[in-house]
C-alpha atoms as a PDB file:
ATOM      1  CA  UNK A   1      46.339 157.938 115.161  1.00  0.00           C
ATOM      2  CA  UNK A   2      47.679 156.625 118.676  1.00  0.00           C
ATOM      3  CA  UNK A   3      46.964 159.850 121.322  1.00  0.00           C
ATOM      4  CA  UNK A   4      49.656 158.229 123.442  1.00  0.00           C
ATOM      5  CA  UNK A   5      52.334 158.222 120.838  1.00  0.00           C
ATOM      6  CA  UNK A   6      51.330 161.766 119.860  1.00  0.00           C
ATOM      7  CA  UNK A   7      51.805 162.729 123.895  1.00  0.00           C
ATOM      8  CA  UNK A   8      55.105 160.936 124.053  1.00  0.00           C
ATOM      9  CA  UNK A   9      56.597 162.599 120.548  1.00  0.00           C
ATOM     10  CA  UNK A  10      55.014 166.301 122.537  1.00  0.00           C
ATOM     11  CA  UNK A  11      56.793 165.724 124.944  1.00  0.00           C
ATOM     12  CA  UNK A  12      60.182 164.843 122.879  1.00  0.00           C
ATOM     13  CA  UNK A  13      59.736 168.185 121.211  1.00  0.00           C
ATOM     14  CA  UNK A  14      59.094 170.481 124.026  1.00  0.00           C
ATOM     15  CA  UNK A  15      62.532 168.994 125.713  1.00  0.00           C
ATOM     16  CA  UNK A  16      64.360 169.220 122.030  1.00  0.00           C
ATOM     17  CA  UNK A  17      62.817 173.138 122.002  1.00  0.00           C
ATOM     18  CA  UNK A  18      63.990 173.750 125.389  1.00  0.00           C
ATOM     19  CA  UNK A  19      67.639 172.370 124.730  1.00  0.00           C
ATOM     20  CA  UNK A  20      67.902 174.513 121.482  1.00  0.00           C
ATOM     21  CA  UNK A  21      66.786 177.843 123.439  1.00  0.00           C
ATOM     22  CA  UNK A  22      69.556 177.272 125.948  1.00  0.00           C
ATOM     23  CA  UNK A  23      71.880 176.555 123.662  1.00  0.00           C
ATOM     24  CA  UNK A  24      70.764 179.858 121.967  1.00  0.00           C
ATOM     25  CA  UNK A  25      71.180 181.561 125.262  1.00  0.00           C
ATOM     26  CA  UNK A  26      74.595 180.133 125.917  1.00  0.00           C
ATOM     27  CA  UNK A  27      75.816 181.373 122.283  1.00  0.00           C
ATOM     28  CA  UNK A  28      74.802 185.172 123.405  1.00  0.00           C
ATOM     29  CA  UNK A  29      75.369 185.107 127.463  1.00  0.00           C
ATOM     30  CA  UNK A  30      78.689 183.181 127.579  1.00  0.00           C
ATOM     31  CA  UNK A  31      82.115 184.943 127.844  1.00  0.00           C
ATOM     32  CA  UNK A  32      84.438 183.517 125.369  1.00  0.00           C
ATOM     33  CA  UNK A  33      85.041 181.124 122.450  1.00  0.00           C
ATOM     34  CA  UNK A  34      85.436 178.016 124.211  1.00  0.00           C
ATOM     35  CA  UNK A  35      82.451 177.979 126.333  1.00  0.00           C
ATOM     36  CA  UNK A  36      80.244 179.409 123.124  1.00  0.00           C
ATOM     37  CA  UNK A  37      81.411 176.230 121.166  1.00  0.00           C
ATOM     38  CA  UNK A  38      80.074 174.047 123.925  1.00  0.00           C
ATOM     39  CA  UNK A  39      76.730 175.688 124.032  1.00  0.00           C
ATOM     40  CA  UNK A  40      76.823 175.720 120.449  1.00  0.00           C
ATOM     41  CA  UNK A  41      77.585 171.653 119.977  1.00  0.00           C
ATOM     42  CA  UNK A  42      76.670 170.102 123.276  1.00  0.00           C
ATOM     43  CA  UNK A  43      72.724 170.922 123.808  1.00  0.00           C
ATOM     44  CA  UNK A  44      72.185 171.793 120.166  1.00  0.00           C
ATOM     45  CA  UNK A  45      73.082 168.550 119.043  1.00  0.00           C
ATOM     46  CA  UNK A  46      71.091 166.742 121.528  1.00  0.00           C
ATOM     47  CA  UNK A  47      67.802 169.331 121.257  1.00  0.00           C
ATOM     48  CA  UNK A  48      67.689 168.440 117.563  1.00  0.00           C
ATOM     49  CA  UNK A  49      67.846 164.842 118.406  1.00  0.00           C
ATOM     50  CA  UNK A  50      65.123 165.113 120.536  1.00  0.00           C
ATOM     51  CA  UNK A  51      63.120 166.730 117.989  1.00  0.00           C
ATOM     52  CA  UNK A  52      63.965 164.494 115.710  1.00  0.00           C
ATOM     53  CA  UNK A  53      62.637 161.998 118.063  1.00  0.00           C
ATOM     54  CA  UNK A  54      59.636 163.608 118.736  1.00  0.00           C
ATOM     55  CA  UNK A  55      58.631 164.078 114.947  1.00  0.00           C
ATOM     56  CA  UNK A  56      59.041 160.101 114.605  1.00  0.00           C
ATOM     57  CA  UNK A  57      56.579 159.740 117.309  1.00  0.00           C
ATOM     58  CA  UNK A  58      54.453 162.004 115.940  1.00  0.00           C
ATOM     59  CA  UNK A  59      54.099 161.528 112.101  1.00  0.00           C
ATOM     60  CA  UNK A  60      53.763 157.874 113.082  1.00  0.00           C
ATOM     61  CA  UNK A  61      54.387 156.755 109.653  1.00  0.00           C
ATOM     62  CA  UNK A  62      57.765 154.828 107.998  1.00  0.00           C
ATOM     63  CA  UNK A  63      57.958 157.380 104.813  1.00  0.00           C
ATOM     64  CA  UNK A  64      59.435 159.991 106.626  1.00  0.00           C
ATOM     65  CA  UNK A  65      62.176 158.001 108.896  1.00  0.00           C
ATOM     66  CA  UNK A  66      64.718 157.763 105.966  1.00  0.00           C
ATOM     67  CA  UNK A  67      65.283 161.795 106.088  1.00  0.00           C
ATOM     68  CA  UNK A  68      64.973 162.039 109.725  1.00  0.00           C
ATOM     69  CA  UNK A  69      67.658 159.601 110.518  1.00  0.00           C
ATOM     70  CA  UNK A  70      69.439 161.291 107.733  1.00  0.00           C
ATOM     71  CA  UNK A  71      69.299 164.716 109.693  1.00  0.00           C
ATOM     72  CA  UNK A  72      70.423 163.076 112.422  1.00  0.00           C
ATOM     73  CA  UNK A  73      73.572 161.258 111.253  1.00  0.00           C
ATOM     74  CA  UNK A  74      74.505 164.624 109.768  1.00  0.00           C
ATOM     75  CA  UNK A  75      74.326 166.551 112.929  1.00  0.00           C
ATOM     76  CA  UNK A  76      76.178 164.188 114.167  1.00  0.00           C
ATOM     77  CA  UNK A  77      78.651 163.776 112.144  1.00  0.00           C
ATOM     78  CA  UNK A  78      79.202 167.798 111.368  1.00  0.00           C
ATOM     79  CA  UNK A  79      78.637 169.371 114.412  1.00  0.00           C
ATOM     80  CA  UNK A  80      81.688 168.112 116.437  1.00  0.00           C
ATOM     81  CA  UNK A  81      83.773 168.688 113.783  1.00  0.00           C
ATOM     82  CA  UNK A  82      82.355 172.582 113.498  1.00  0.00           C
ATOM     83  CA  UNK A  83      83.097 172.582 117.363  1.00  0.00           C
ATOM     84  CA  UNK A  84      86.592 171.142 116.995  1.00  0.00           C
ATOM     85  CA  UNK A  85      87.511 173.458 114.277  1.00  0.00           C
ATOM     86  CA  UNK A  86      86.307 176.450 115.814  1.00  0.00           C
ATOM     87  CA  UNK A  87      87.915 175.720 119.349  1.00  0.00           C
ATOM     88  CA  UNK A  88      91.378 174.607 117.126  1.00  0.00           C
ATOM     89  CA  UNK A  89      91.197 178.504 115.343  1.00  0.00           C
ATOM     90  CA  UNK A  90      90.455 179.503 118.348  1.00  0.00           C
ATOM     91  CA  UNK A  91      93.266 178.517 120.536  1.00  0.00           C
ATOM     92  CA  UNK A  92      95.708 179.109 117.819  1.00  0.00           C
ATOM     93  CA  UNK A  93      95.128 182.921 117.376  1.00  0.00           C
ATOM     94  CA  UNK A  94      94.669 183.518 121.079  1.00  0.00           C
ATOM     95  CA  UNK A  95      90.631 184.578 120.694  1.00  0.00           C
ATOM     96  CA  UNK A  96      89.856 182.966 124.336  1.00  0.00           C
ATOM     97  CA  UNK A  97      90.226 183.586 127.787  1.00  0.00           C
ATOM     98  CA  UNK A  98      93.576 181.398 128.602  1.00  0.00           C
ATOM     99  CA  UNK A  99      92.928 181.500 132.563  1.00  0.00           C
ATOM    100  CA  UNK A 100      90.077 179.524 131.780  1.00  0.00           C
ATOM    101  CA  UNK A 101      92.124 176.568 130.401  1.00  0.00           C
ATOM    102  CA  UNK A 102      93.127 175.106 133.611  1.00  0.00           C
ATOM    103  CA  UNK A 103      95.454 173.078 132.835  1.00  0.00           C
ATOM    104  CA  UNK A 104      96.474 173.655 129.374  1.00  0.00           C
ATOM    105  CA  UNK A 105      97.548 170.476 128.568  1.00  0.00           C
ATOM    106  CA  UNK A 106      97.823 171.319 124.399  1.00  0.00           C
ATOM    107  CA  UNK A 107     100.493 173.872 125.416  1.00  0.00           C
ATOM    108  CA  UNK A 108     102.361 171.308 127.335  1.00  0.00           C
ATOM    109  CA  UNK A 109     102.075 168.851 124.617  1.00  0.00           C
ATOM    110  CA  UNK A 110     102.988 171.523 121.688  1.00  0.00           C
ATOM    111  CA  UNK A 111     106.296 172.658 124.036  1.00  0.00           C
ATOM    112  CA  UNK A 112     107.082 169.311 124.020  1.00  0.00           C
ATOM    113  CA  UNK A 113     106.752 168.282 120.481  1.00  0.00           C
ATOM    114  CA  UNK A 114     109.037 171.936 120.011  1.00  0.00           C
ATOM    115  CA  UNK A 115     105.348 174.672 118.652  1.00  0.00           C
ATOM    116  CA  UNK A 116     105.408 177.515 119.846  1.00  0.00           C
ATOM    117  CA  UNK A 117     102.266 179.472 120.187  1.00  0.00           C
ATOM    118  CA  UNK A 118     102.497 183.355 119.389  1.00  0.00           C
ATOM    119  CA  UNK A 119      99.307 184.440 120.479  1.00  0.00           C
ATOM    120  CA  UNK A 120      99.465 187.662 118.566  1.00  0.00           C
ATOM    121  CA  UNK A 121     100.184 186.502 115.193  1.00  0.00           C
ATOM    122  CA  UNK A 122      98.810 182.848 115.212  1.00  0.00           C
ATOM    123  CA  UNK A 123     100.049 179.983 115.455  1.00  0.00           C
ATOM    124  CA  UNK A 124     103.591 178.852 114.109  1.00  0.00           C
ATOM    125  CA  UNK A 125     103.032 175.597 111.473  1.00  0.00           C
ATOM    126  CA  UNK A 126     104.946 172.682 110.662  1.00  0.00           C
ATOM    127  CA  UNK A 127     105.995 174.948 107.375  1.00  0.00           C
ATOM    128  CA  UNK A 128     107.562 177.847 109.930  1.00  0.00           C
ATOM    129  CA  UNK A 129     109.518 175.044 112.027  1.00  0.00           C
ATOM    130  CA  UNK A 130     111.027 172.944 109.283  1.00  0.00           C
ATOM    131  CA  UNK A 131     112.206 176.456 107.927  1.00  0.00           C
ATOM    132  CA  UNK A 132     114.073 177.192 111.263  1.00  0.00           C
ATOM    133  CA  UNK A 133     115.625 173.847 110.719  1.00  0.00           C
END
């Protein structure tokens, strides 16, 4: 075994650990929704990259690379979509802190295209329009 690979894949996991703990933290100490789905996606996604990284260096073997880049496509691929999806049901059912949206350019957009948000009840859907029609 190479010592210097087994620093350098250390030192990928220590970083990857301390980007998952903050995103931890930022799921509990942040104030709404919004900024809980970036801590949830942002570092997350990038600490278990790094970790991922860091096992690579450290198993220092090829039979193990197939399900690590494997983990890591998936995270890829699923956790934006998680984050989307979450900040979508969010903002339609009015579960975040609207001063913080500054501008809202999706409410521009929807008053333009003829939505109308009601926070209280959710959001009004193609069906509701086409019905007013």
């Amino acid at each position: 075994m190479n010592p210097v690979l087994d620093i350098i894949g250390a030192l990928f996991l220590l970083f990857g650990a301390m980007l998952c703990f903050a995103a931890s933290v930022g799921l509990v100490r942040f104030p709404d929704v919004i900024t809980r789905m970036h801590a949830a996606t942002k570092p997350q996604t990038l600490g278990l990259l790094l970790v991922v990284i860091g096992l690579a260096f450290s198993l220092q073997s090829v039979r193990p690379l197939g399900m690590l880049v494997l983990v890591a496509v998936l995270q890829l691929l699923t956790a934006p979509v998680a984050g989307h999806m979450v900040g979508r049901t969010a903002y339609r059912t009015g579960h975040l802190d609207s001063d913080r949206l500054t501008p809202d350019e999706l409410a521009e957009d929807l008053a333009a295209a003829g939505f109308h948000l009601d926070r209280g009840d959710g959001a009004e859907g193609i069906e509701d329009r086409e019905a007013r029609e």
